[in-house]
C-alpha atoms as a PDB file:
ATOM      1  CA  UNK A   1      -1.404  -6.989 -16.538  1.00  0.00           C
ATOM      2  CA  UNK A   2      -0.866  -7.829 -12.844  1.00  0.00           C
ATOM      3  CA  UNK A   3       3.098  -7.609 -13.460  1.00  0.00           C
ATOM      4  CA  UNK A   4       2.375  -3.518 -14.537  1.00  0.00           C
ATOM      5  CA  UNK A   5       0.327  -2.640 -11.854  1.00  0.00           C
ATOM      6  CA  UNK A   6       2.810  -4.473  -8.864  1.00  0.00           C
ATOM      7  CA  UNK A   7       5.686  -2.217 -11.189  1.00  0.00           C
ATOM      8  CA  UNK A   8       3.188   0.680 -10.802  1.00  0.00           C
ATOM      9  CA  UNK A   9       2.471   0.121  -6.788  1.00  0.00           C
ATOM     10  CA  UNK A  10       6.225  -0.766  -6.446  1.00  0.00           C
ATOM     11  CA  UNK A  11       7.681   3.167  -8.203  1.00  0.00           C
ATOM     12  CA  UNK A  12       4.485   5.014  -6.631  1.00  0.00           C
ATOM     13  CA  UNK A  13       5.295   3.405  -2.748  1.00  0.00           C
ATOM     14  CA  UNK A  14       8.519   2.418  -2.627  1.00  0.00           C
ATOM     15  CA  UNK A  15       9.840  -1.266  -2.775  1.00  0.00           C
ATOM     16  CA  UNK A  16       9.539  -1.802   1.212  1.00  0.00           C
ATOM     17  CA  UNK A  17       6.242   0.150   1.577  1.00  0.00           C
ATOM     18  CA  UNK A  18       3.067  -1.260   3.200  1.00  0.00           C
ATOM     19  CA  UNK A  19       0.574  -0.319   0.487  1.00  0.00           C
ATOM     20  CA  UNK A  20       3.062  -3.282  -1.577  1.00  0.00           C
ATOM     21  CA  UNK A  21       2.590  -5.232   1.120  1.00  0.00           C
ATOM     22  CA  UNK A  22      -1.043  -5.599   1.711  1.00  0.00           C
ATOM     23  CA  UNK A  23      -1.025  -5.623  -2.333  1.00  0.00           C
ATOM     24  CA  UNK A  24       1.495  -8.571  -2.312  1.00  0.00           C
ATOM     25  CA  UNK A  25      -0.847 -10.739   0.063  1.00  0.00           C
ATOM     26  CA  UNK A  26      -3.920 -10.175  -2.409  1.00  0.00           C
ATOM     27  CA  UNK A  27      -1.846 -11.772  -5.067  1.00  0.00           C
ATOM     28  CA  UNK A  28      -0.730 -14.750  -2.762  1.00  0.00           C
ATOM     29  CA  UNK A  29      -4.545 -15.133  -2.492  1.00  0.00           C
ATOM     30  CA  UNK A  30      -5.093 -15.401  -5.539  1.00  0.00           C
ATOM     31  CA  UNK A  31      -1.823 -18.005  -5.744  1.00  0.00           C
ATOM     32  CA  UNK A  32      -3.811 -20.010  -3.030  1.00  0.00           C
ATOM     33  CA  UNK A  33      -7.112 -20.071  -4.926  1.00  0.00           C
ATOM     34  CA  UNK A  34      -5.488 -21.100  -8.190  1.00  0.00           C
ATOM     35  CA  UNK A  35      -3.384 -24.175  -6.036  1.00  0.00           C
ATOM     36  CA  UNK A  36      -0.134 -22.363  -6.907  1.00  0.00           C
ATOM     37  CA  UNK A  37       0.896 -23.067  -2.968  1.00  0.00           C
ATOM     38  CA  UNK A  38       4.267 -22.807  -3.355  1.00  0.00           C
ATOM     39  CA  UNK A  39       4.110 -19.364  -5.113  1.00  0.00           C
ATOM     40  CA  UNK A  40       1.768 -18.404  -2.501  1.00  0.00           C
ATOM     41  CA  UNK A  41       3.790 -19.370   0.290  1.00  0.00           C
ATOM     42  CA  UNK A  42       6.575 -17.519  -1.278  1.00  0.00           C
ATOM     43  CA  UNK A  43       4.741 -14.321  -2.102  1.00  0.00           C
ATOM     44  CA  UNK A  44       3.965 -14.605   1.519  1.00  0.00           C
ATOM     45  CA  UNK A  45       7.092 -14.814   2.951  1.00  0.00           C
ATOM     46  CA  UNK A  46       8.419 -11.659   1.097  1.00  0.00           C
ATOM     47  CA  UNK A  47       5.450  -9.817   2.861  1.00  0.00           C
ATOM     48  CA  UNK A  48       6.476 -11.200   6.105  1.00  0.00           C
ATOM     49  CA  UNK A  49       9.655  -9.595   5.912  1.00  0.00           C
ATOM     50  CA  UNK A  50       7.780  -6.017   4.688  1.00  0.00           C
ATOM     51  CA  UNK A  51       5.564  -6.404   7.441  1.00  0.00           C
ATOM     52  CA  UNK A  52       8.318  -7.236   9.734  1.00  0.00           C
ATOM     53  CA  UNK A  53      10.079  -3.993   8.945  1.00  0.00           C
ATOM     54  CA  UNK A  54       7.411  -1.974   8.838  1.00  0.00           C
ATOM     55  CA  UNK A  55       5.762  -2.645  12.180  1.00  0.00           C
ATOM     56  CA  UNK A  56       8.828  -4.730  13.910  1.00  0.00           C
ATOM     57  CA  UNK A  57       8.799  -8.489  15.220  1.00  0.00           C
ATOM     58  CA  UNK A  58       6.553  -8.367  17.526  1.00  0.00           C
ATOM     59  CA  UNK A  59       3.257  -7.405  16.058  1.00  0.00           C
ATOM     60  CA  UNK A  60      -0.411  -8.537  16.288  1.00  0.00           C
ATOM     61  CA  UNK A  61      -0.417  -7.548  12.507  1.00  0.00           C
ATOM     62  CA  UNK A  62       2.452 -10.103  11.481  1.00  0.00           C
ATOM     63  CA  UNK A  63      -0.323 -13.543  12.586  1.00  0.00           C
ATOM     64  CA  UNK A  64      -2.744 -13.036   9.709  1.00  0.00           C
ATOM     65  CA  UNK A  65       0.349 -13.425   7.292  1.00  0.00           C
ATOM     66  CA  UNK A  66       1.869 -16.121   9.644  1.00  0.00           C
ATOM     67  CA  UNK A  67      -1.594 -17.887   9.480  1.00  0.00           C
ATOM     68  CA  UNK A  68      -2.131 -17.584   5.637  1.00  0.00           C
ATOM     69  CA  UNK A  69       1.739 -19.135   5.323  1.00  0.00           C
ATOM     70  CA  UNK A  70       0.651 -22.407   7.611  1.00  0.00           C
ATOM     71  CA  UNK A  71      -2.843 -22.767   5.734  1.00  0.00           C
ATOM     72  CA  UNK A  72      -0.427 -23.285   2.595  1.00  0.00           C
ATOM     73  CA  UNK A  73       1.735 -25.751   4.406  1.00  0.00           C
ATOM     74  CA  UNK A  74      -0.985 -27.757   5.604  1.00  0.00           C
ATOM     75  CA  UNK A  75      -2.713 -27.586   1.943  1.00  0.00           C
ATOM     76  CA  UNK A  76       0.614 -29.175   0.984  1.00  0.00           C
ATOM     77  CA  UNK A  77       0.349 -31.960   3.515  1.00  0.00           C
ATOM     78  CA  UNK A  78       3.045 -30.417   5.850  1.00  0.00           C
ATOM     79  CA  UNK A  79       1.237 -30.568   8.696  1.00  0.00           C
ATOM     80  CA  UNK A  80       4.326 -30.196  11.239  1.00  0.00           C
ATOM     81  CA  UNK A  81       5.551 -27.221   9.290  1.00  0.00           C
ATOM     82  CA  UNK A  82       2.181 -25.473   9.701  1.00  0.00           C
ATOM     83  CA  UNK A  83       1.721 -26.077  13.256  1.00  0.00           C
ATOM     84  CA  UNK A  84       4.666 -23.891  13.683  1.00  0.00           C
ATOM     85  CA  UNK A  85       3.352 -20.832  11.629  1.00  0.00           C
ATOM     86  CA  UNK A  86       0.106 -21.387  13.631  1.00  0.00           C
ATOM     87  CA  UNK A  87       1.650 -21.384  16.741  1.00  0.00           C
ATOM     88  CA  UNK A  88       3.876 -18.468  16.000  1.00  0.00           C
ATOM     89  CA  UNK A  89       0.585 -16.365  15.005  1.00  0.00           C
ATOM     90  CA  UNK A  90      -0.893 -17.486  17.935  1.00  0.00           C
ATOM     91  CA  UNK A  91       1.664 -16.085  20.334  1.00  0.00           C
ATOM     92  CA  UNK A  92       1.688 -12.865  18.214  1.00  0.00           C
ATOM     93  CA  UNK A  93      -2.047 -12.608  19.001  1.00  0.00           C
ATOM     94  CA  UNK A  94      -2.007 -13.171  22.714  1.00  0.00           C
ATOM     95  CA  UNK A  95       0.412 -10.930  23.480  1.00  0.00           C
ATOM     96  CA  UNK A  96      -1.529  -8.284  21.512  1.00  0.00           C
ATOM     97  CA  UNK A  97      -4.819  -9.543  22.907  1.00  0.00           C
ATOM     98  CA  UNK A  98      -3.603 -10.618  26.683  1.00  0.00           C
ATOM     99  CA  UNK A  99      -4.930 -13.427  28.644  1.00  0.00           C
ATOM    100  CA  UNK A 100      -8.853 -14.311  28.157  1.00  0.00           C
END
């Protein structure tokens, strides 16, 4: 069922579009809540790269996927590997948000 309507999403948007994006990141969700981390952290990595076309590399938009990826990570006991998603997001975020 969920293969059709990403097939659906993917012909009606286009295979690089944000509407498949923001789609994409629901299903890693749901990869997250079902302890399929890997798959999750894979899903989001391939909406990384959409949203890193779509808005470019430096974007306050590009953290909440950068986040999601290092919550996985840690989940998997890779605590080093998360710290660097976190930290990324985290730099993505203050240069949207500016000094406190």
């Amino acid at each position: 069922m969920f293969s059709k309507a990403f097939q659906f999403l993917k012909e009606a948007y286009g295979p690089k579009s944000i509407e498949l994006a923001e789609t994409m990141e629901n299903l890693a969700r749901v990869s997250s809540l079902q302890d399929s981390h890997e798959k999750a952290i894979d899903t989001y990595n391939e909406v990384l790269l959409l949203k890193t076309e779509y808005y470019g590399k430096v974007d306050h938009r590009l953290a909440e996927t950068l986040i999601n990826i290092g919550r996985m990570k840690k989940n998997q006991g890779k605590i080093e590997e998360a710290m660097k998603y976190y930290v990324e997001a985290a730099k993505l975020t203050k240069l949207f948000l500016g000094e406190w």
